[in-house]
Protein backbone atom coordinates (compact mmCIF):
# COMPACT_ATOMS: atom_id res chain seq x y z
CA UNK A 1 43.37 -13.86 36.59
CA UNK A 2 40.76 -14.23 39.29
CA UNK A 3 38.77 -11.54 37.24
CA UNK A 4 38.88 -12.49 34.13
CA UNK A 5 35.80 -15.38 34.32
CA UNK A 6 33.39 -12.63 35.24
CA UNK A 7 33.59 -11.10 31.77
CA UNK A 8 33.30 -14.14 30.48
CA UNK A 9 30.07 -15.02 31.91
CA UNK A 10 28.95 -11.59 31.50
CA UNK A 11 29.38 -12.14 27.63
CA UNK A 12 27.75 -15.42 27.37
CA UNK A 13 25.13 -13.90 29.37
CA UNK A 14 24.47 -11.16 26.71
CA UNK A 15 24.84 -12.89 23.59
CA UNK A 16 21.98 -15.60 24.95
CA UNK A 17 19.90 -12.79 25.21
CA UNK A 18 20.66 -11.05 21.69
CA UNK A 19 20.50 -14.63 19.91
CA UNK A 20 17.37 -15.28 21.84
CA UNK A 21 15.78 -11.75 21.11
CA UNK A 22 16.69 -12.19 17.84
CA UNK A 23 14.95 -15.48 17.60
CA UNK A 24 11.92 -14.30 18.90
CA UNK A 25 12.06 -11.66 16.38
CA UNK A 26 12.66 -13.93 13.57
CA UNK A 27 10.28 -16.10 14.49
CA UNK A 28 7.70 -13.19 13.88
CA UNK A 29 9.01 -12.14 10.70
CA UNK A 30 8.45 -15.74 9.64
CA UNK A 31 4.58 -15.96 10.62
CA UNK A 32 4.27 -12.38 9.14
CA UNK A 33 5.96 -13.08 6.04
CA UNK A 34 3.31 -16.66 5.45
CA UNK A 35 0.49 -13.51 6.79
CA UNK A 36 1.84 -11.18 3.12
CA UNK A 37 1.95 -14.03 1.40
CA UNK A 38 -2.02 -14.43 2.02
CA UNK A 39 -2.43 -10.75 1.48
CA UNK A 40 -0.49 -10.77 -1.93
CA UNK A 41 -2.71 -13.64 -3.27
CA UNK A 42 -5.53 -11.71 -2.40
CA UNK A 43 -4.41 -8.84 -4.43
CA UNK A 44 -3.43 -10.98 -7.67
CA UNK A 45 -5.83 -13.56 -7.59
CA UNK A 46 -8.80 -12.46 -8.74
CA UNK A 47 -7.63 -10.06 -11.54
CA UNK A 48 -7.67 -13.06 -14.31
CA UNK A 49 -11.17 -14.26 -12.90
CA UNK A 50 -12.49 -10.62 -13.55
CA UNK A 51 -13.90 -11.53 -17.11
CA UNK A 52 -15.83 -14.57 -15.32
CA UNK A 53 -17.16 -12.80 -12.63
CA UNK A 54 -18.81 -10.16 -14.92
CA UNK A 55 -20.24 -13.04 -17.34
CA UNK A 56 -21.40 -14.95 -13.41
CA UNK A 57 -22.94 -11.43 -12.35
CA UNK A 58 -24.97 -10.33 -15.50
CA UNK A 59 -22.58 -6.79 -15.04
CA UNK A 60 -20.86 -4.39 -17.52
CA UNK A 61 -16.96 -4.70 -17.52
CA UNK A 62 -17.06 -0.67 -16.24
CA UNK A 63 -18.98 -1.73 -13.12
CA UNK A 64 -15.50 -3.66 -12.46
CA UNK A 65 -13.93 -0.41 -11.46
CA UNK A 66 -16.70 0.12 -8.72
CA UNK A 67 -14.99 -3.12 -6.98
CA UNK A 68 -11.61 -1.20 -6.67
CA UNK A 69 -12.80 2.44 -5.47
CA UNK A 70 -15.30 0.74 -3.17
CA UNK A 71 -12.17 -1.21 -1.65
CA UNK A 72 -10.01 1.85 -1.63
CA UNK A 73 -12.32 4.15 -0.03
CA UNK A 74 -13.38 1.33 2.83
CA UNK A 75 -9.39 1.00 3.66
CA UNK A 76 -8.91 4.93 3.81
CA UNK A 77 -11.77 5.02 6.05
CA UNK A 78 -11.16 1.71 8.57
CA UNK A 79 -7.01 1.65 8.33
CA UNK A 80 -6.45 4.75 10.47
CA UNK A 81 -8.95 3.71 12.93
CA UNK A 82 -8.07 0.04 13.43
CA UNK A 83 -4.23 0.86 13.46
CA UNK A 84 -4.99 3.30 16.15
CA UNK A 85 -6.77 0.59 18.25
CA UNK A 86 -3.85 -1.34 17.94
CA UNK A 87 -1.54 1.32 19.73
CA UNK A 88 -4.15 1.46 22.24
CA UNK A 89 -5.05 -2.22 22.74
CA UNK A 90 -2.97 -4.69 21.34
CA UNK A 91 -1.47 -4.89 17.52
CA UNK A 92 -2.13 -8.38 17.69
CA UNK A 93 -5.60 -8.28 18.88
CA UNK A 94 -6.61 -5.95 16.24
CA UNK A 95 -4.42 -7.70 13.78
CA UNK A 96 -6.50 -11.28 14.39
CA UNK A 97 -10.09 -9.22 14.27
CA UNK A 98 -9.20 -7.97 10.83
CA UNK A 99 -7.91 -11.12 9.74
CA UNK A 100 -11.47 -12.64 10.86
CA UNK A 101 -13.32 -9.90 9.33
CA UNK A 102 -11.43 -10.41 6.04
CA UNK A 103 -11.46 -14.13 6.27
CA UNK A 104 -15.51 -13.24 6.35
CA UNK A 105 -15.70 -11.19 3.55
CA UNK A 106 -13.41 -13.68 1.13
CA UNK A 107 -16.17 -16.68 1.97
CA UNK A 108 -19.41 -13.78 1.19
CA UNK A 109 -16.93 -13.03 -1.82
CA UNK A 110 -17.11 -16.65 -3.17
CA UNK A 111 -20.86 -16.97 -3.02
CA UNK A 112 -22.02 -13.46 -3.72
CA UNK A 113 -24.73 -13.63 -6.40
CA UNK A 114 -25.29 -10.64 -7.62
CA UNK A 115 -23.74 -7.46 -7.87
CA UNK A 116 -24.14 -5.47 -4.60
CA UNK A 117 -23.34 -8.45 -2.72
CA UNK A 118 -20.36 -8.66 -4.70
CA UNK A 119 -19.51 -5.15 -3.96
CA UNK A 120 -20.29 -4.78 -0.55
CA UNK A 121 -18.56 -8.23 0.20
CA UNK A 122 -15.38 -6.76 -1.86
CA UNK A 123 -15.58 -3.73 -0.53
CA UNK A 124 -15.43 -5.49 3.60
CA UNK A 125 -12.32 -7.66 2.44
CA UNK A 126 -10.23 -4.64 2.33
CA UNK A 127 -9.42 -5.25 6.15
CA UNK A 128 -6.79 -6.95 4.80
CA UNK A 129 -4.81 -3.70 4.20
CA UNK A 130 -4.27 -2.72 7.70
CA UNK A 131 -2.70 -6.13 8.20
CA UNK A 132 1.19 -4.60 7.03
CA UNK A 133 1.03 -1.32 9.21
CA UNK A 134 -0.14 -3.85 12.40
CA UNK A 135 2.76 -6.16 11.79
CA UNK A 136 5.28 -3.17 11.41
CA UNK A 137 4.44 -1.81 14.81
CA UNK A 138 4.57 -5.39 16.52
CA UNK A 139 8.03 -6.13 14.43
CA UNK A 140 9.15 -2.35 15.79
CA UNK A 141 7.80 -2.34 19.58
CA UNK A 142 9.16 -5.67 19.97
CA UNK A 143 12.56 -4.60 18.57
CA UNK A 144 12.44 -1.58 20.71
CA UNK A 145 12.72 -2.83 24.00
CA UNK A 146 15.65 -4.65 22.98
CA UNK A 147 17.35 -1.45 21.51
CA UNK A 148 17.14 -2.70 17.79
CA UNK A 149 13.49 -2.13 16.79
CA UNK A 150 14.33 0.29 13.51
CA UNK A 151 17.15 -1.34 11.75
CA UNK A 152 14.93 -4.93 12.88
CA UNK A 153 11.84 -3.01 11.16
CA UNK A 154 14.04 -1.80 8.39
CA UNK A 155 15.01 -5.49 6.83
CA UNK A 156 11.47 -7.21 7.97
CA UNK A 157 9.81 -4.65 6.17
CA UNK A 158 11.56 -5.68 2.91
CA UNK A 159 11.26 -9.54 3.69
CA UNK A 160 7.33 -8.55 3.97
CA UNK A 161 7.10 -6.99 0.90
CA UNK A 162 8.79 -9.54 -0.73
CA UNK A 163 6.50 -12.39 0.36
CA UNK A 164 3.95 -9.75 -0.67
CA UNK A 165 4.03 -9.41 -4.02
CA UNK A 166 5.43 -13.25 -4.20
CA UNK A 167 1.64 -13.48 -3.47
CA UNK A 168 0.34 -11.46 -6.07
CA UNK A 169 2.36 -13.37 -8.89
CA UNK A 170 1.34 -16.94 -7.35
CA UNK A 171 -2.39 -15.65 -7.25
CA UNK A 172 -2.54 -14.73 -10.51
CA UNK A 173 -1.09 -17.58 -11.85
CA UNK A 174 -2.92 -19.50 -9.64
CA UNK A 175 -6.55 -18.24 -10.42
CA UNK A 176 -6.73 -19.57 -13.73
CA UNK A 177 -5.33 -23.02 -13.50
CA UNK A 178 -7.66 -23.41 -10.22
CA UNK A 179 -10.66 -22.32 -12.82
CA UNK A 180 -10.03 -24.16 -15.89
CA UNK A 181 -9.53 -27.86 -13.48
CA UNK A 182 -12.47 -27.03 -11.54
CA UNK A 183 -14.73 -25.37 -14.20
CA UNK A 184 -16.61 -23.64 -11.53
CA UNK A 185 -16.12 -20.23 -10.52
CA UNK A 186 -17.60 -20.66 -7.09
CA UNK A 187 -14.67 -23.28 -5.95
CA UNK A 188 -12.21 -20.80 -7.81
CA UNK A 189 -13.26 -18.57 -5.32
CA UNK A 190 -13.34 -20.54 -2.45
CA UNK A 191 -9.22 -20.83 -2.45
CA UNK A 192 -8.56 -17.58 -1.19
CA UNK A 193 -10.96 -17.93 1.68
CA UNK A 194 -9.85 -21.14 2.73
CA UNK A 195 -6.19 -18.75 2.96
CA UNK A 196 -7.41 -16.27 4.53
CA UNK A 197 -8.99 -18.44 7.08
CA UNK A 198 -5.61 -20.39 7.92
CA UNK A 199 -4.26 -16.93 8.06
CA UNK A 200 -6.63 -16.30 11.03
CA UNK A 201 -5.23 -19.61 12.51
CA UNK A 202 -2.05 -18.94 12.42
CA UNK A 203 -1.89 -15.33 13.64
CA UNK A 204 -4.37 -16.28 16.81
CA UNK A 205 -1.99 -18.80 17.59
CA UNK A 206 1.92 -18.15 16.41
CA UNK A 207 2.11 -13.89 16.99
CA UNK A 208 3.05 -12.96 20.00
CA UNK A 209 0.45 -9.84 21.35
CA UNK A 210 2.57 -6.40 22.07
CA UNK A 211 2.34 -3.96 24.96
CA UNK A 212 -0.19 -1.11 25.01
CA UNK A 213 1.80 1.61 26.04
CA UNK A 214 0.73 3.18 29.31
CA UNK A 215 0.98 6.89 29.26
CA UNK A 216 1.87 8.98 31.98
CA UNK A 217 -1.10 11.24 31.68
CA UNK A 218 -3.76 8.86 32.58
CA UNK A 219 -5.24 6.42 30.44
CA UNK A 220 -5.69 6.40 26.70
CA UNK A 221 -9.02 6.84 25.10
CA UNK A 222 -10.24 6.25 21.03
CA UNK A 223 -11.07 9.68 19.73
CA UNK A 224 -14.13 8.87 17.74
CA UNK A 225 -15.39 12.46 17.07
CA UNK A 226 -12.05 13.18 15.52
CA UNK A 227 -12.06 9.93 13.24
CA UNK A 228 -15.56 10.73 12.25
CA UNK A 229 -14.18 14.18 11.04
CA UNK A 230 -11.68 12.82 9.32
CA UNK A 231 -13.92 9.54 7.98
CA UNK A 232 -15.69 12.36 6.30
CA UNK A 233 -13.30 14.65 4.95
CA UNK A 234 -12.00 11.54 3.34
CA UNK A 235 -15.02 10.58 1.56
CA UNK A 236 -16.02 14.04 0.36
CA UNK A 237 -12.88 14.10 -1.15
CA UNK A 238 -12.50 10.61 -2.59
CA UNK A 239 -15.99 11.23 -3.69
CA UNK A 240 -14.62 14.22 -5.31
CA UNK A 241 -11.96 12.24 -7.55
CA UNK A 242 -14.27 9.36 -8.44
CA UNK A 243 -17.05 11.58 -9.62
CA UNK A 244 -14.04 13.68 -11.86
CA UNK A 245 -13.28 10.08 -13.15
CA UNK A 246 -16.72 9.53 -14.08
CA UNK A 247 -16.78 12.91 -15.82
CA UNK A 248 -13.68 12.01 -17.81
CA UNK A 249 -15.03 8.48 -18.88
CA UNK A 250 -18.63 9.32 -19.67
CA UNK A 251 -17.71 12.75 -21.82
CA UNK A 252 -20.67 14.84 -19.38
CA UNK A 253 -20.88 18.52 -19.48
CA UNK A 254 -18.96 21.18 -18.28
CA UNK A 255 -21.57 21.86 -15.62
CA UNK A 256 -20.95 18.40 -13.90
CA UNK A 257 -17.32 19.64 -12.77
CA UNK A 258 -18.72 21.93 -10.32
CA UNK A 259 -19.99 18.94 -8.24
CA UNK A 260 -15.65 17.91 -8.23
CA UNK A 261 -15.04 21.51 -7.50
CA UNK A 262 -17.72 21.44 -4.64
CA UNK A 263 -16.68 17.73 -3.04
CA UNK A 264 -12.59 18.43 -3.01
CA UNK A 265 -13.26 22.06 -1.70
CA UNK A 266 -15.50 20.74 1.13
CA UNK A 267 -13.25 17.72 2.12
CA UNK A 268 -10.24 20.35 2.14
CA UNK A 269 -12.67 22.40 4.67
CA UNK A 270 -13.47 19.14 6.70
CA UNK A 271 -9.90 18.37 7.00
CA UNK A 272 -8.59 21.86 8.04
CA UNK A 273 -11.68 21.40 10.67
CA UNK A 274 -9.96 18.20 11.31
CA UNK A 275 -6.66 19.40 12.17
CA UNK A 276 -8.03 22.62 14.36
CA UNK A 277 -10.03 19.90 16.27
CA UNK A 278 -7.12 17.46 16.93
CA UNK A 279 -4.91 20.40 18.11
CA UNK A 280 -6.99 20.70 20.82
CA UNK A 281 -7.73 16.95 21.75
CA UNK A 282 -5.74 15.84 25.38
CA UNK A 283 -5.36 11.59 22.58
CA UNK A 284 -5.67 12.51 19.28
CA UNK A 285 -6.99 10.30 16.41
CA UNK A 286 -3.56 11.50 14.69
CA UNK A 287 -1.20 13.78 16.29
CA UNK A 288 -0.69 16.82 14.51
CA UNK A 289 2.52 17.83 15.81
CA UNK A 290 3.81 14.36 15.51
CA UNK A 291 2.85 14.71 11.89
CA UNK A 292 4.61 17.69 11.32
CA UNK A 293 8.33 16.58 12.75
CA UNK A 294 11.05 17.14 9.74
CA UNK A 295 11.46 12.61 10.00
CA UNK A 296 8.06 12.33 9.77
CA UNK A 297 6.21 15.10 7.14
CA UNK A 298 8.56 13.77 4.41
CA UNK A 299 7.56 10.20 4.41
CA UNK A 300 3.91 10.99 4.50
CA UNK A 301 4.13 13.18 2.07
CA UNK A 302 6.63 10.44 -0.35
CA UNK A 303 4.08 7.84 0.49
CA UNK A 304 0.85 10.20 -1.26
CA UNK A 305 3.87 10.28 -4.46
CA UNK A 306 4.71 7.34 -5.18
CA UNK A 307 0.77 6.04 -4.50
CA UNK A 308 0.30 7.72 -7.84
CA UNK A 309 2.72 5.85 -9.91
CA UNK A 310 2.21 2.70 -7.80
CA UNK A 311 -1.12 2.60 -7.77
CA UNK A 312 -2.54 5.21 -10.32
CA UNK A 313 -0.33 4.55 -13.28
CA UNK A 314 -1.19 0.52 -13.87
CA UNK A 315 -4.27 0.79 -16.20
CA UNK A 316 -2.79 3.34 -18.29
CA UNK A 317 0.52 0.63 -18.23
CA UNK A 318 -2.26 -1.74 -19.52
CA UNK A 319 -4.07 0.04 -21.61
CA UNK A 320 -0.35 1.49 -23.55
CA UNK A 321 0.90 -1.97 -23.63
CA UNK A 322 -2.47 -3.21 -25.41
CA UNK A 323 -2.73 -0.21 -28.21
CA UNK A 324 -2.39 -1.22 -31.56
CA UNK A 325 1.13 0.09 -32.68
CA UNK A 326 0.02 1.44 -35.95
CA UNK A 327 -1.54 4.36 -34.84
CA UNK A 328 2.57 5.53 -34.12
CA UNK A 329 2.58 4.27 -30.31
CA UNK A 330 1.62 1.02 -28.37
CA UNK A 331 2.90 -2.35 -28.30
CA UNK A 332 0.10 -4.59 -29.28
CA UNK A 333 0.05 -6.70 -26.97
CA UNK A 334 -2.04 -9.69 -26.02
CA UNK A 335 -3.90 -10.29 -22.36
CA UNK A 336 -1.20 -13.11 -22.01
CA UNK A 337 1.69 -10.68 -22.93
CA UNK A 338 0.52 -7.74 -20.67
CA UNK A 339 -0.26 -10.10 -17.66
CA UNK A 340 4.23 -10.86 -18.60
CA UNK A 341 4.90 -7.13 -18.83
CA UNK A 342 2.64 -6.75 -14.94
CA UNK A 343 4.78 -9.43 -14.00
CA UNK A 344 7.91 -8.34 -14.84
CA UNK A 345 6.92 -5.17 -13.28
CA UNK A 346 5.72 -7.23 -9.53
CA UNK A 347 9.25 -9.17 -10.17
CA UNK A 348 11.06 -5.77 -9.95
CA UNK A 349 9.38 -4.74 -6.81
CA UNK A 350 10.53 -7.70 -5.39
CA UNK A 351 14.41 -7.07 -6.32
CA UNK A 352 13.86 -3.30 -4.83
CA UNK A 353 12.47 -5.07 -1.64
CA UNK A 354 14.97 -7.35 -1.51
CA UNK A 355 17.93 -4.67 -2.12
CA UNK A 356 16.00 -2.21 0.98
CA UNK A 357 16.21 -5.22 3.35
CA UNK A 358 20.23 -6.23 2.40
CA UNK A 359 21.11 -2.28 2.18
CA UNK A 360 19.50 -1.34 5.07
CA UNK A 361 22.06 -2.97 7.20
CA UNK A 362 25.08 -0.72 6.37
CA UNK A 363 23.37 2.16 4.18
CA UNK A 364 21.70 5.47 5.83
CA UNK A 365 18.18 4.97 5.72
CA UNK A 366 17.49 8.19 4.99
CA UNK A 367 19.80 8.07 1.26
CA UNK A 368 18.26 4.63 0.50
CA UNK A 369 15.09 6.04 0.22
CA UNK A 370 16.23 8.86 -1.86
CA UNK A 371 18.01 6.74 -4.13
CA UNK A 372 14.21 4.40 -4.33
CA UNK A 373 12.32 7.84 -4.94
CA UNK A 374 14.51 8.61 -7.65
CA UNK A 375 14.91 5.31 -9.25
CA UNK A 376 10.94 6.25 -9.51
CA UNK A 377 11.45 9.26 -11.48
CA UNK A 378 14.34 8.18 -13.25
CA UNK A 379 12.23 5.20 -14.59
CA UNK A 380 9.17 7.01 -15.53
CA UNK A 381 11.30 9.94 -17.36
CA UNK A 382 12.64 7.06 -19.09
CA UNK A 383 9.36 6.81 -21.11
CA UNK A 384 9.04 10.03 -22.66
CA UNK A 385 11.68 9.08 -25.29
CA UNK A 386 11.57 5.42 -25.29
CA UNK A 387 8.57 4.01 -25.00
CA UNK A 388 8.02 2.13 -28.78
CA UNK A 389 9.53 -0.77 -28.22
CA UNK A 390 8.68 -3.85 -25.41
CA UNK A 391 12.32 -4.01 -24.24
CA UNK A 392 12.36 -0.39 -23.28
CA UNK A 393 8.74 -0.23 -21.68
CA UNK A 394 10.54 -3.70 -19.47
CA UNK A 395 13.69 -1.76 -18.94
CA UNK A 396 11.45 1.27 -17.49
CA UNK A 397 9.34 -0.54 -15.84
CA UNK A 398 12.12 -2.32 -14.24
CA UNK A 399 14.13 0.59 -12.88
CA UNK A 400 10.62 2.23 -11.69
CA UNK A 401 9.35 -0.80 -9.79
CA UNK A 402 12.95 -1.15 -8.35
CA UNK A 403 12.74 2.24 -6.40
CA UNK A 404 8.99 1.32 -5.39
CA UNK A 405 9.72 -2.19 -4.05
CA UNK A 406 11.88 -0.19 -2.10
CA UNK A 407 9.97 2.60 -0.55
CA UNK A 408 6.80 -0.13 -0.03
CA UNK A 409 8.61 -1.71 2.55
CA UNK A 410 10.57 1.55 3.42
CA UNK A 411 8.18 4.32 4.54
CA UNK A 412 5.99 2.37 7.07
CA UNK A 413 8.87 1.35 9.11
CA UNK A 414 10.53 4.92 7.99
CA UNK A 415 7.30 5.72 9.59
CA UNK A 416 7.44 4.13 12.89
CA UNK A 417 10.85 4.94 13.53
CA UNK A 418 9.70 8.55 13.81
CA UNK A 419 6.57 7.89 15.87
CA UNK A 420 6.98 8.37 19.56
CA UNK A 421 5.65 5.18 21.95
CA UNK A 422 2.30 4.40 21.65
CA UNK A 423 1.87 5.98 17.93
CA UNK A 424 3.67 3.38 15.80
CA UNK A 425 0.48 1.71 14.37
CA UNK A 426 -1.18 4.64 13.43
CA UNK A 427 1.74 6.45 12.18
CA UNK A 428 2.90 3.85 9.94
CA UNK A 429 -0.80 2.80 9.03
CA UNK A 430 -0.97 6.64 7.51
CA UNK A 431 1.96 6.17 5.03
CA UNK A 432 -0.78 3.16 3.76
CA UNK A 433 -3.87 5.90 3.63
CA UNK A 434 -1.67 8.57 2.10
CA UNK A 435 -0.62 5.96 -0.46
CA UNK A 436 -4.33 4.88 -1.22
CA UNK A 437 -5.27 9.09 -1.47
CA UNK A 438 -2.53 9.32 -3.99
CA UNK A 439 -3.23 6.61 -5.72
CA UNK A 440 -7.23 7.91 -5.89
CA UNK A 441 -6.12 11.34 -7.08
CA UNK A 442 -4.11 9.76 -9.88
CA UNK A 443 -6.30 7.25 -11.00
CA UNK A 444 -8.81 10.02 -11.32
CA UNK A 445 -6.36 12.62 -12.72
CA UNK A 446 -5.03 10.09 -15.47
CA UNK A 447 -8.62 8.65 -16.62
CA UNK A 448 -9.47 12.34 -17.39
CA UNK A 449 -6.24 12.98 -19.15
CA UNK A 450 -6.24 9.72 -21.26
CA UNK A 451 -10.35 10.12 -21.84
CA UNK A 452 -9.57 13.59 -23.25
CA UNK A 453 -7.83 12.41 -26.37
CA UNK A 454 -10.17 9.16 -27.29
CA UNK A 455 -11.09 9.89 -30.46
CA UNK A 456 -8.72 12.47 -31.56
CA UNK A 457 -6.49 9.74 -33.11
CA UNK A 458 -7.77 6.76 -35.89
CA UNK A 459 -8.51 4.79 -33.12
CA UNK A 460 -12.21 5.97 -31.47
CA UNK A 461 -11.00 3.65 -28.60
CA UNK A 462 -7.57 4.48 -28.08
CA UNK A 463 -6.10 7.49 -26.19
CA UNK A 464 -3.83 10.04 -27.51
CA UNK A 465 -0.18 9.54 -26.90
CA UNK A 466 0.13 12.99 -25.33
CA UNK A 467 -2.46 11.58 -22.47
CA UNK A 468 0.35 9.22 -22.30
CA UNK A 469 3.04 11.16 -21.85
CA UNK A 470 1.14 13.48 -19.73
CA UNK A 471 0.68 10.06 -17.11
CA UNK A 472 4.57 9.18 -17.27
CA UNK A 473 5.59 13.11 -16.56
CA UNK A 474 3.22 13.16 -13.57
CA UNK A 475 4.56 9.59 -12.34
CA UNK A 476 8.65 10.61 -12.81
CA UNK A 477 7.77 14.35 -11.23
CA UNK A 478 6.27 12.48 -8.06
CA UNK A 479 9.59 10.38 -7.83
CA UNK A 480 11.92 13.39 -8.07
CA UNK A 481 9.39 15.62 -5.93
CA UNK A 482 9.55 12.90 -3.10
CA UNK A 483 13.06 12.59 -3.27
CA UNK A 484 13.86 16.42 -3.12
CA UNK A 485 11.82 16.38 -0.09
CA UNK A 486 13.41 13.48 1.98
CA UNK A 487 16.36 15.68 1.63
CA UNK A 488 14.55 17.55 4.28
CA UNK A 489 14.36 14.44 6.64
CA UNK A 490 17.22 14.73 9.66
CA UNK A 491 20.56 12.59 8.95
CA UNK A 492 20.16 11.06 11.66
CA UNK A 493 16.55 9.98 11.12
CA UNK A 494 15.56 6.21 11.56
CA UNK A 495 18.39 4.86 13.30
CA UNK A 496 17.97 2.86 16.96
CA UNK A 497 19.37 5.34 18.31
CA UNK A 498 16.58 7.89 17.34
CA UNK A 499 13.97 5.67 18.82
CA UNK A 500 11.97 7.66 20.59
């Protein structure tokens, strides 16, 4: 009798500290959830105003597509480095100088003049895609010391993405009614960095910072030499893919692919270089043999997949969706009724990251994202027989941007689960930068493919419906291929108890 209080108390004792762990926790998720909101506007709100801003700019509508590689090569370069500063001095800190950075670049964005202000100011606000990797590792080394930092990471991740691309849709629909009350492009513009800059408010003052881990071997030092190396094998290679793009779009000689041939093959060198020099480094920029662990190799490799669907398969969505059915394909669809078939497709990716973060309670991570890779596939193979009709383009669509709403929120946390202490930034940060590669080499791949057949149909616009096909086959492949391979990833991979 006299012993039974003491459990009691014990108890009570315990459960204070989960509730109040979990509370703390929560809280975060909350602030980070208002930060993806911000980040998803940013990403859907100026695709409507693109028209405007080419009429405001005296541009082409081409030059348009200089705004996007010039954003995607800038977060390749920058995301690796900045989520490795944040393993090695505070998530948070680097978190809040990236917000400020971005916040920066919205305002230059908003009164840029002319065209490489534009660009260079568009090309600065893509700071804002390390923000997701930094607020996985501070969700995950938070959870950590309280023995629940994966499955914690798991179902944040999926609340994140869901206030993510909740952002996108209200952007886009925001963007337009915002420009036809004001009539002035230069207010329009304005919204998003007046968001951004609350965003900066509210991380300085409601996230908590994390705790640079200490290693045993001395302190920790920024290995610039090997970020320059691999800043550089990077570009050459990006370089590479853009220049094949141009080749595809502007029809030039054979002689012109040499200079892809010569780019890829010397950012393949640069990068082997890369890897023999990290090998040998006491802090590496990336840890090679952390890279290559069976829970780790998998996800980086899914993440440079599904980038190609997810990132490299839009236009041609657009493009399809816009082609006048009577040359035998297309759906003929207005700019109104492809901006509903994008948003069906963002509403899908929503349900996938809602079903990651309620599945990932009881469900194996590991066969959750096997079942989102293949949903990928599945939905892509879907569109080599039906693809005439809106309904079945929707149903596609839907079962594709299922499995991806999934895996979004699923490999950077996948990600940090498998990084030791001290390495979750960067290592989930990388599932971002083999996305963006992936998405590079597709967009590249596909505008050659779909190029290749203008002309060869009534239509001296339109692209062949094998180019097409070709695009969907190389999408669903990429699902199954990442899904074979996480069959390779340990069972036991990404549970708390395989924290490192």
């Amino acid at each position: 009798m006299s012993s039974s209080p003491a459990p009691r108390t014990v108890s009570a004792g315990t459960g204070s500290l989960r509730t109040s762990a979990l509370g703390v926790t929560a809280g975060l998720i909350g602030w980070f959830v208002v930060v993806e909101l911000v980040s998803g506007i940013l990403q859907g709100y100026y695709v409507p105003l693109f028209s405007d801003i080419v009429l405001s700019l005296g541009i082409h509508d081409s030059d348009v597509n200089w705004f996007e590689a010039a954003q995607l090569l800038l977060s390749a370069l920058v995301v690796p480095v900045l989520a490795k500063l944040g393993d090695l001095y505070g998530h948070k800190r680097i978190l809040l100088i990236a917000a400020i950075l971005t916040a920066g670049a919205t305002w230059w964005v908003a009164f840029a003049a002319s065209f490489w202000s534009f660009l260079i100011a568009w090309a600065l606000q893509g700071f804002y895609v390390v923000w997701l990797p930094l607020e996985i590792a501070l969700i995950f080394e938070r959870g950590r010391r309280r023995q629940h930092g994966t499955s914690t990471t798991r179902r944040a991740a999926g609340l994140l993405v869901v206030g993510l691309e909740a952002g996108a849709i209200i952007g886009a629909l925001a963007a337009g009614r915002v420009f036809a009350a004001t009539g002035d492009l230069t207010t329009t513009l304005v919204v998003p960095a007046v968001a951004v800059t609350l965003v900066a408010v509210v991380i300085w003052l409601g996230v908590p910072e994390s705790t640079p881990h200490v290693s045993p071997d001395g302190p920790r030092s920024l290995d610039t030499w090997g970020f320059v190396i691999l800043a550089w094998g990077l570009l050459l290679i990006t370089g590479g893919l853009a220049w094949m793009r141009m080749i595809g779009e502007l029809r030039l000689d054979a002689g012109a692919w040499w200079w892809v041939v010569l780019l890829i093959a010397a950012g393949i060198g640069v990068l082997v270089w890369f890897v023999v020099y990290e090998r040998r480094q006491k802090d590496p920029a990336i840890d090679i043999r952390v890279l290559a662990r069976p829970e780790m190799w998998p996800v980086q490799v899914t993440a440079f997949l599904i980038g190609i669907s997810l990132l490299g398969a839009q236009g041609p969505l657009s493009t399809y969706a816009g082609t006048d059915p009577a040359l035998g394909y297309g759906l003929g669809l207005d700019a109104t009724d492809r901006s509903n078939l994008i948003g069906v497709y963002l509403v899908s990716l929503i349900v996938g990251a809602v079903a990651f973060a309620l599945t990932s309670r009881r469900a194996s991570p590991r066969v959750v994202l096997i079942i989102a890779a293949l949903l990928v596939g599945v939905g892509y193979a879907l569109f080599l027989p039906f693809h005439l009709e809106t309904w079945q383009v929707i149903v596609n669509l839907s079962i594709a941007g299922i499995g991806a709403g999934a895996l979004v929120g699923a490999l950077p946390a996948a990600a940090a689960a498998a990084a030791p202490m001290g390495q979750t930034g960067i290592a989930s940060a990388l599932t971002n930068t083999t996305k963006t590669i992936g998405g590079t080499f597709a967009s590249a791949v596909f505008g050659v493919v779909l190029a290749a057949g203008v002309g060869t149909v009534a239509s001296q616009t339109a692209a062949s419906l094998g180019g097409y096909l070709t695009v969907w086959t190389v999408c669903a492949a990429g699902g199954f291929i990442a899904a074979v391979l996480l069959l390779f990833v340990p069972k036991v991979a990404f549970a708390d108890g395989a924290s490192s």
